[in-house]
N, C-alpha and C. Protein backbone atom coordinates (compact mmCIF):
# COMPACT_ATOMS: atom_id res chain seq x y z
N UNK A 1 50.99 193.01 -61.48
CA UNK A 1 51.98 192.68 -60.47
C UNK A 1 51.49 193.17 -59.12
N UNK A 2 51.46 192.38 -58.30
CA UNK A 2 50.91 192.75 -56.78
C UNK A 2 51.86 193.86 -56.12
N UNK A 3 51.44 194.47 -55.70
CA UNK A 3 52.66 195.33 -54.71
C UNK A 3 53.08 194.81 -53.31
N UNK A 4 54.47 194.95 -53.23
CA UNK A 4 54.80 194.43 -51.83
C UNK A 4 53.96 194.88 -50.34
N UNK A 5 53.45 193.25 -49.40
CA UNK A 5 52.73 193.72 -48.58
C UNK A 5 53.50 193.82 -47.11
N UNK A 6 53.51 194.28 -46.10
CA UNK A 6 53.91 194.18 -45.15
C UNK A 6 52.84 193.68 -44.00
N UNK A 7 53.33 192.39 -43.39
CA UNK A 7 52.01 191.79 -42.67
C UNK A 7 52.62 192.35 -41.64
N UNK A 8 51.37 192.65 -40.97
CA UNK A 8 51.98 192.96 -38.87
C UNK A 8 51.21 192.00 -37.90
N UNK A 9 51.70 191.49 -37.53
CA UNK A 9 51.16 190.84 -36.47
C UNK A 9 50.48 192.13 -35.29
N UNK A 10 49.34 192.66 -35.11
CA UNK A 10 48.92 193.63 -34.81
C UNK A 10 48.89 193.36 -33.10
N UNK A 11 48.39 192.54 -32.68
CA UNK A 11 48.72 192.20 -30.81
C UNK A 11 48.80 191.15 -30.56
N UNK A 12 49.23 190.99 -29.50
CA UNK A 12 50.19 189.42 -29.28
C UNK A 12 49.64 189.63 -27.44
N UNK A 13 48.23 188.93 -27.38
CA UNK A 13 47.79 189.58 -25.63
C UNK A 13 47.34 187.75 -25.63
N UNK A 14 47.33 187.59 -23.90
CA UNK A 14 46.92 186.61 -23.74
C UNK A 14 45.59 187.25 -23.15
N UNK A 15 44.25 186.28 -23.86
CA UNK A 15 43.23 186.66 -22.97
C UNK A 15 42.35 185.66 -21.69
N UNK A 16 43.56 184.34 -21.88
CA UNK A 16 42.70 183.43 -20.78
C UNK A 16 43.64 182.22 -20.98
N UNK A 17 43.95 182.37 -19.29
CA UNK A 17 45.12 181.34 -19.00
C UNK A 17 44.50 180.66 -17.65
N UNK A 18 44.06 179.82 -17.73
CA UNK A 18 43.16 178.73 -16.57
C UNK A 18 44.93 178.01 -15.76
N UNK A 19 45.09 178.55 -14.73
CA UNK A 19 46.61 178.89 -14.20
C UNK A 19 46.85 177.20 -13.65
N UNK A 20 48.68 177.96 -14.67
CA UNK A 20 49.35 177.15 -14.60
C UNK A 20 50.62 178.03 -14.50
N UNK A 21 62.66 174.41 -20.79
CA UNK A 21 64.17 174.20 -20.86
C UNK A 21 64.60 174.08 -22.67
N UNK A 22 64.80 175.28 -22.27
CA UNK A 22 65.25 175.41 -23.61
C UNK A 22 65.69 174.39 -24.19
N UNK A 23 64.54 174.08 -25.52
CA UNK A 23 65.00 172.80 -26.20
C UNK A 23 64.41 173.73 -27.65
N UNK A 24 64.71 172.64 -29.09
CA UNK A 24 64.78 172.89 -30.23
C UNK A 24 62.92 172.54 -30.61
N UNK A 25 62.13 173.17 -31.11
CA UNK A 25 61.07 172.80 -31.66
C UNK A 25 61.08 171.71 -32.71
N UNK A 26 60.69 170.60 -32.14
CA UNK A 26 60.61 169.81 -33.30
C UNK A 26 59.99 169.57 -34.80
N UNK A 27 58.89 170.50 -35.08
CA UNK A 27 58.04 170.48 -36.74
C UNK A 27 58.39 172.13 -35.93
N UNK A 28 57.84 172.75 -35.33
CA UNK A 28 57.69 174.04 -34.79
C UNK A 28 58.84 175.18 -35.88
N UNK A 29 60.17 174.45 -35.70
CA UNK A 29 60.84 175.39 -36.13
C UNK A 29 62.24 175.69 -35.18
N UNK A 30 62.63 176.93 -34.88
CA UNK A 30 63.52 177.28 -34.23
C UNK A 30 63.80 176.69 -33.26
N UNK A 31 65.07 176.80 -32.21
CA UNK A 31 64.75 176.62 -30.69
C UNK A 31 64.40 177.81 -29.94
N UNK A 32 64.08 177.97 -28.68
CA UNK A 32 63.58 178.82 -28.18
C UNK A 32 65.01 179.42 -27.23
N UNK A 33 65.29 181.08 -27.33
CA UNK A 33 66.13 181.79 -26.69
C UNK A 33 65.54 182.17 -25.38
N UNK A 34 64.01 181.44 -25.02
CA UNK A 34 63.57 181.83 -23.24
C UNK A 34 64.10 180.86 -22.78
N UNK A 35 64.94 181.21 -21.65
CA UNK A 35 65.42 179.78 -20.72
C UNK A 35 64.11 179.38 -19.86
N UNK A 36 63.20 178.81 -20.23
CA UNK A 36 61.93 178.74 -19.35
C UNK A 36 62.30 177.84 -17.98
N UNK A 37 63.29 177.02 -17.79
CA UNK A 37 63.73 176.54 -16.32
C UNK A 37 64.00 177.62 -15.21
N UNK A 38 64.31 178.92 -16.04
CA UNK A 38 64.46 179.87 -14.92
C UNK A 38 63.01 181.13 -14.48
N UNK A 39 61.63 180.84 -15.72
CA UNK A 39 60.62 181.09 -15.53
C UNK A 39 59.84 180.64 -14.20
N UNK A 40 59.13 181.20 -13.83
CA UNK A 40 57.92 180.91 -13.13
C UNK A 40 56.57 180.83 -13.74
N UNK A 41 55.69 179.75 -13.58
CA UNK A 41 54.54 178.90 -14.60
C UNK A 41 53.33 180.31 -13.93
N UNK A 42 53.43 181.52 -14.97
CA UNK A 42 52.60 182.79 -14.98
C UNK A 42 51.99 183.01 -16.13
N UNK A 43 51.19 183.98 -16.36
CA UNK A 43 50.94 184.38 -17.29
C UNK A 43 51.89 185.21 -18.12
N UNK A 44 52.49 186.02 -17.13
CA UNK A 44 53.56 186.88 -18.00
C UNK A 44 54.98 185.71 -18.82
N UNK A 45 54.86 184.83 -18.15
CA UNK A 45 56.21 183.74 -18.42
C UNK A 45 55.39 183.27 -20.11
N UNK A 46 54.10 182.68 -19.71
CA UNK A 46 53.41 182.48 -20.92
C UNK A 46 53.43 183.20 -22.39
N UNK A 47 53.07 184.47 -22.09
CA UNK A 47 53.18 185.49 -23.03
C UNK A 47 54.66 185.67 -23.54
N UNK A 48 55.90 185.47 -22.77
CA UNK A 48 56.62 185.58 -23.01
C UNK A 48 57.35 184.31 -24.14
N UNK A 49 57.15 183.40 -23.77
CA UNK A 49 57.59 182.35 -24.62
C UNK A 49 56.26 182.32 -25.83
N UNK A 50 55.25 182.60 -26.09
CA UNK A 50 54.58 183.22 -27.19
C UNK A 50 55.38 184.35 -28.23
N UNK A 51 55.82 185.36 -27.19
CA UNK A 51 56.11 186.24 -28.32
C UNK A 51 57.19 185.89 -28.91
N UNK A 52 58.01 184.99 -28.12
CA UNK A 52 59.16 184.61 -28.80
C UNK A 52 59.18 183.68 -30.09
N UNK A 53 57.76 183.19 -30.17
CA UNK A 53 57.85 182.21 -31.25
C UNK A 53 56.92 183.71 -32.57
N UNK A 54 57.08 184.72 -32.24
CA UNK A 54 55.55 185.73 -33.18
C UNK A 54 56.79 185.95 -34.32
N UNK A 55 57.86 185.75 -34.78
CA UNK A 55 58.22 185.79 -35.99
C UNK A 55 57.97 184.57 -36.78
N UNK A 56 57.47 183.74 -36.35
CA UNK A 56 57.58 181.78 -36.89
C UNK A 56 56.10 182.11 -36.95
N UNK A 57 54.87 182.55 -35.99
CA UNK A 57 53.56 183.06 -36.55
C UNK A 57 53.45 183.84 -37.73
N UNK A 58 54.53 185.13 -37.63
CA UNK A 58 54.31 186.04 -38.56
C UNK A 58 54.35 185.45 -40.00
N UNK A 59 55.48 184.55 -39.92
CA UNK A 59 55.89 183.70 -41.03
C UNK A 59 54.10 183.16 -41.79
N UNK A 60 53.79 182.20 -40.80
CA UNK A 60 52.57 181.62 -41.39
C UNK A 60 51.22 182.43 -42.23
N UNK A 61 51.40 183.78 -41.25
CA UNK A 61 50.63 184.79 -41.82
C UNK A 61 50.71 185.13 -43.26
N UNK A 62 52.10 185.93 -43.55
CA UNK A 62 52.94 186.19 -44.42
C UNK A 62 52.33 185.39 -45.96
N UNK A 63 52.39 183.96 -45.78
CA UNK A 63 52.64 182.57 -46.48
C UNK A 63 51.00 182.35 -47.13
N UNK A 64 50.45 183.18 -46.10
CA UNK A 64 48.89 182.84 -46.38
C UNK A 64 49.25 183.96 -47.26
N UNK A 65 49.17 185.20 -46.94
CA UNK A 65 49.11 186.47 -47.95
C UNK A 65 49.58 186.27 -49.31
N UNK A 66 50.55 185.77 -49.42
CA UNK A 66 51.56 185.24 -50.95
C UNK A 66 50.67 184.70 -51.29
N UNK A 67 49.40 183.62 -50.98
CA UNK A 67 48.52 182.69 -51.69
C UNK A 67 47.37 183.26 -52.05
N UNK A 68 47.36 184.23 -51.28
CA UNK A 68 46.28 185.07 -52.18
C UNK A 68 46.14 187.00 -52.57
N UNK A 69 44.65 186.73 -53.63
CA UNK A 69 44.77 187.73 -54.54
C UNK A 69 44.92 189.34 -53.66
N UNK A 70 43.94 189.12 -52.18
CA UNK A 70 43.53 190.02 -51.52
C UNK A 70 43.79 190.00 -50.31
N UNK A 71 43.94 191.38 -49.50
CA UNK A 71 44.79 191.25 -48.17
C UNK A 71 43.80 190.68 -47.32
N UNK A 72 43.80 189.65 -46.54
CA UNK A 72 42.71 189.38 -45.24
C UNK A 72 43.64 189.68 -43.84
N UNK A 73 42.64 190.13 -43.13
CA UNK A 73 42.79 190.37 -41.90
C UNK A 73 41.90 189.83 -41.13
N UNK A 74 42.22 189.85 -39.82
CA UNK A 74 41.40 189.58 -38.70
C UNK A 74 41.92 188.74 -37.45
N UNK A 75 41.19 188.00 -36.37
CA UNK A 75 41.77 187.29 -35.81
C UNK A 75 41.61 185.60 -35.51
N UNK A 76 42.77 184.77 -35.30
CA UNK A 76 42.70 183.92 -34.68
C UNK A 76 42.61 183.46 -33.59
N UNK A 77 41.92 182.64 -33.13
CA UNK A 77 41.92 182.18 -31.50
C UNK A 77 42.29 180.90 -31.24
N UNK A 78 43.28 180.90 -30.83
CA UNK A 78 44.08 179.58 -30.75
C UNK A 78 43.72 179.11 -29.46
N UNK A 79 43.98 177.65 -28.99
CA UNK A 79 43.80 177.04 -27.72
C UNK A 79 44.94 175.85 -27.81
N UNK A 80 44.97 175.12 -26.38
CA UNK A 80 46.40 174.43 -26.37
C UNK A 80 46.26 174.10 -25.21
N UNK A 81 46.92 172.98 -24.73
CA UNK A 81 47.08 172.53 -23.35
C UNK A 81 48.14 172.55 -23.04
N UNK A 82 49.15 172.89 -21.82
CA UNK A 82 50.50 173.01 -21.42
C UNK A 82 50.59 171.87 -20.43
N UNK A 83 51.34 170.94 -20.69
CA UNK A 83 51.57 169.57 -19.98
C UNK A 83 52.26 169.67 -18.46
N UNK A 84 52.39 168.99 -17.79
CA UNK A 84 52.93 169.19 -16.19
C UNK A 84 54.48 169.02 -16.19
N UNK A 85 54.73 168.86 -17.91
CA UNK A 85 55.99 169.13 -18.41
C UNK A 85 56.86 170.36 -18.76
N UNK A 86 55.88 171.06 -19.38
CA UNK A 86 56.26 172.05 -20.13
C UNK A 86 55.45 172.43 -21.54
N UNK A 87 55.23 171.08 -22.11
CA UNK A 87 54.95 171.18 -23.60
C UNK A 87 53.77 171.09 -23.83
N UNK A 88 53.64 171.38 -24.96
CA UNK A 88 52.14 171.68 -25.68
C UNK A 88 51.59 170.27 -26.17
N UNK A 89 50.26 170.14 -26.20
CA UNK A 89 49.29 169.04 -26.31
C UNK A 89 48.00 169.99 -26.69
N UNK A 90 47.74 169.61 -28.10
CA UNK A 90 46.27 169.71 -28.41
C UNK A 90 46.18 171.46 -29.01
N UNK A 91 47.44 171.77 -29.81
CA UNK A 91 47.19 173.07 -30.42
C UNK A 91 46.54 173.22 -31.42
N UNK A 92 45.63 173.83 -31.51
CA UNK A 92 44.73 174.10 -32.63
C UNK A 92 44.16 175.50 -32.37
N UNK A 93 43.72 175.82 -33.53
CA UNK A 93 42.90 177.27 -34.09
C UNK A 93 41.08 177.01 -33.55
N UNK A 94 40.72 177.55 -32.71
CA UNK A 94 38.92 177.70 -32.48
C UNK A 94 38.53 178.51 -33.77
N UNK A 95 38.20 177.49 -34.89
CA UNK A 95 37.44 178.00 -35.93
C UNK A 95 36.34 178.97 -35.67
N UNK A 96 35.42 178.94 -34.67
CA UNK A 96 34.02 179.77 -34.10
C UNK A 96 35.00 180.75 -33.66
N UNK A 97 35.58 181.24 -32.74
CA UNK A 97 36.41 181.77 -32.29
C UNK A 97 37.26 182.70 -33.18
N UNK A 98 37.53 182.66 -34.42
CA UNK A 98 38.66 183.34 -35.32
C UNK A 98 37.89 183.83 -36.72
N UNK A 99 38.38 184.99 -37.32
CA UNK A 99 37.82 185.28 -38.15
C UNK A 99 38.65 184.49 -39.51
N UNK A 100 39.99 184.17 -39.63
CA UNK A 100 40.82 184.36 -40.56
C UNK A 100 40.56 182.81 -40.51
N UNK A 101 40.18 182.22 -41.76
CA UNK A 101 39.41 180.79 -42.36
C UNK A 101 40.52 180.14 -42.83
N UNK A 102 41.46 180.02 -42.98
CA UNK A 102 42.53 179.74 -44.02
C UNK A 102 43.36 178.34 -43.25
N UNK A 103 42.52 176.90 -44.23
CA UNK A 103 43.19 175.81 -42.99
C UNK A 103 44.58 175.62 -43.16
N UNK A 104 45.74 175.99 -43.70
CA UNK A 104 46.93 175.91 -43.80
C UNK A 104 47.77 177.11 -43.00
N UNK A 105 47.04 178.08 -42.49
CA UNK A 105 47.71 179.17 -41.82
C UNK A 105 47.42 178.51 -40.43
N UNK A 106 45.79 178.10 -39.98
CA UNK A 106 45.64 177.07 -38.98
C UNK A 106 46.58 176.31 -38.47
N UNK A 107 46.98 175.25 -39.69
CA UNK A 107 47.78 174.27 -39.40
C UNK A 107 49.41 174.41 -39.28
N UNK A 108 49.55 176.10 -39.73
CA UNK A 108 51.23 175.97 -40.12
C UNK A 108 51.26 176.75 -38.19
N UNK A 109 50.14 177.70 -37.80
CA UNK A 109 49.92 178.21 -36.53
C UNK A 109 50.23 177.06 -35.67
N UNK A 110 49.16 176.13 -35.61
CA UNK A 110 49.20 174.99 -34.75
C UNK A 110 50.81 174.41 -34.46
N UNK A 111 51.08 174.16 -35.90
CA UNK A 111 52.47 173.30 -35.25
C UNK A 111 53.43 174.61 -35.02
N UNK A 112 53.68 176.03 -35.16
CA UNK A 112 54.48 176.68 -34.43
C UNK A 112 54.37 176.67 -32.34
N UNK A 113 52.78 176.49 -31.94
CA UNK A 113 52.53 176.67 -31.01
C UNK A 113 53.00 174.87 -30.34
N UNK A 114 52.83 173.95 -31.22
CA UNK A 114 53.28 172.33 -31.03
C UNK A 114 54.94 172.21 -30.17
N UNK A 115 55.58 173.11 -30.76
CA UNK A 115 56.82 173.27 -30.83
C UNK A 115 57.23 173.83 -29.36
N UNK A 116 56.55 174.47 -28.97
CA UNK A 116 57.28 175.71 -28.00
C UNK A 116 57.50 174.93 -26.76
N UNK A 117 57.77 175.44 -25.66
CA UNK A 117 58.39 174.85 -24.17
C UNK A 117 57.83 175.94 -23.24
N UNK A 118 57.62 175.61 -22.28
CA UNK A 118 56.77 176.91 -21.47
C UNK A 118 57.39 176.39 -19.65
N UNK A 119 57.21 177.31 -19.11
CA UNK A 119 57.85 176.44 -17.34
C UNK A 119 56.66 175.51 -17.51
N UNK A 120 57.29 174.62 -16.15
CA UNK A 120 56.60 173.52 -15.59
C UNK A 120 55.42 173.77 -14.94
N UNK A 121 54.37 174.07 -14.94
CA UNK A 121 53.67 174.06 -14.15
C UNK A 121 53.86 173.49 -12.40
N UNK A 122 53.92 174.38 -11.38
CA UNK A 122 54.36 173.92 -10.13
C UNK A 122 53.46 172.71 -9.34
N UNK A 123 52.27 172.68 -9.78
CA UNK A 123 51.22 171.45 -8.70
C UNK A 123 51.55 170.52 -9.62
N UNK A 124 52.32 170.23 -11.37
CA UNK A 124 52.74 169.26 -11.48
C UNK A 124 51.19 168.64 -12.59
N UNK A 125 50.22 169.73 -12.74
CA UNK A 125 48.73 169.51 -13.41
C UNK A 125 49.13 169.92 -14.79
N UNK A 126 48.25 170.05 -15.55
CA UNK A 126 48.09 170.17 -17.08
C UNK A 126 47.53 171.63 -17.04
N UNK A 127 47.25 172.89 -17.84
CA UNK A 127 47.22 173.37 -17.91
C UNK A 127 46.20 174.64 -19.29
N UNK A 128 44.88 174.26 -19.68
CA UNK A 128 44.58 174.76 -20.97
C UNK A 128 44.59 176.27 -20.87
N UNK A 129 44.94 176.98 -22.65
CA UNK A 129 45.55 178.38 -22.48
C UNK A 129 44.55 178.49 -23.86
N UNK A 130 44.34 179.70 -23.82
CA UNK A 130 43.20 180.51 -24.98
C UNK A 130 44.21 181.61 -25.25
N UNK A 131 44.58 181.89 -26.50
CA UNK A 131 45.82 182.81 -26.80
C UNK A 131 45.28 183.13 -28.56
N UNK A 132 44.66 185.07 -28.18
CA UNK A 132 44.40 185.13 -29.64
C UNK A 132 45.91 185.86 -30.58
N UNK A 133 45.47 185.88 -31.65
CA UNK A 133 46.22 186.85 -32.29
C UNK A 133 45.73 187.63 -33.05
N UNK A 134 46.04 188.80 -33.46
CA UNK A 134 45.11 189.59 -34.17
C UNK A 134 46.12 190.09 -35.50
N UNK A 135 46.05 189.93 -36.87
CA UNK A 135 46.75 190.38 -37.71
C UNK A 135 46.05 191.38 -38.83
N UNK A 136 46.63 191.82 -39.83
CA UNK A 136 46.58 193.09 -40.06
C UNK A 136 47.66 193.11 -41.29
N UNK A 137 47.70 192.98 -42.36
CA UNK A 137 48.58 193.38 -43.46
C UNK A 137 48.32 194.68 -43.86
N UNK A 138 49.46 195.32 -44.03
CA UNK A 138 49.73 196.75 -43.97
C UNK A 138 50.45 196.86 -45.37
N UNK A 139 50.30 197.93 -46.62
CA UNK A 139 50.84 198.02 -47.86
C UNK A 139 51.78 199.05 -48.04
């Protein structure tokens, strides 16, 4: 019988944001409790509507661990484009970039980050964002 694991999402940092309304995530999941209409299109606004989705990440983490025999750790490096809308275009995991191989934690990652709403970008441009995560299951 496995013993119960406790995953942590270990840091939640943005490391590269090439600068740039609360609605319901559609595959994503939840809706989002940041009113991002009252954000300003920052990095800190960024990070912020990230961490708000890191229990719906943690989830994916979690989901991977249940599937297997042994704890993995390490990190992912996600990338994404933020539209002159708000929304995300083109979320995916940088395989070269991430240690943690697992294409269903990838894909369950991707569409949490699909989901989210971020401010508008003000010049009204598109926006690509490099956002790792680093995890860590703890026993």
């Amino acid at each position: 019988m496995r013993s119960p694991i406790l995953a942590v999402l270990v840091s939640l940092s943005l490391s590269a944001v090439a600068f740039g309304q609360e609605e319901e995530a559609e595959e994503g999941g939840q809706a989002q409790a940041v009113d991002v209409s009252r954000l300003p299109f920052t990095p800190d606004s960024i990070k912020m509507v990230i961490g708000e989705a890191q229990p719906r990440i943690q989830s994916c983490y979690e989901q991977m661990l249940s599937d297997r025999d042994k704890n993995l750790e390490g990190k992912l490096l996600t990338t994404f484009t933020i539209t002159s809308e708000g929304t995300v275009k083109k979320a995916k995991v940088d395989r070269r970039g991430s240690t943690l191989k697992d294409p269903k934690l990838h894909q369950c990652v991707a569409l949490v980050l699909d989901g989210l709403i971020f401010p508008k970008p003000p010049n009204g441009k598109s926006y690509p964002v490099e956002f790792p995560f680093n995890f860590k299951a703890i026993k």
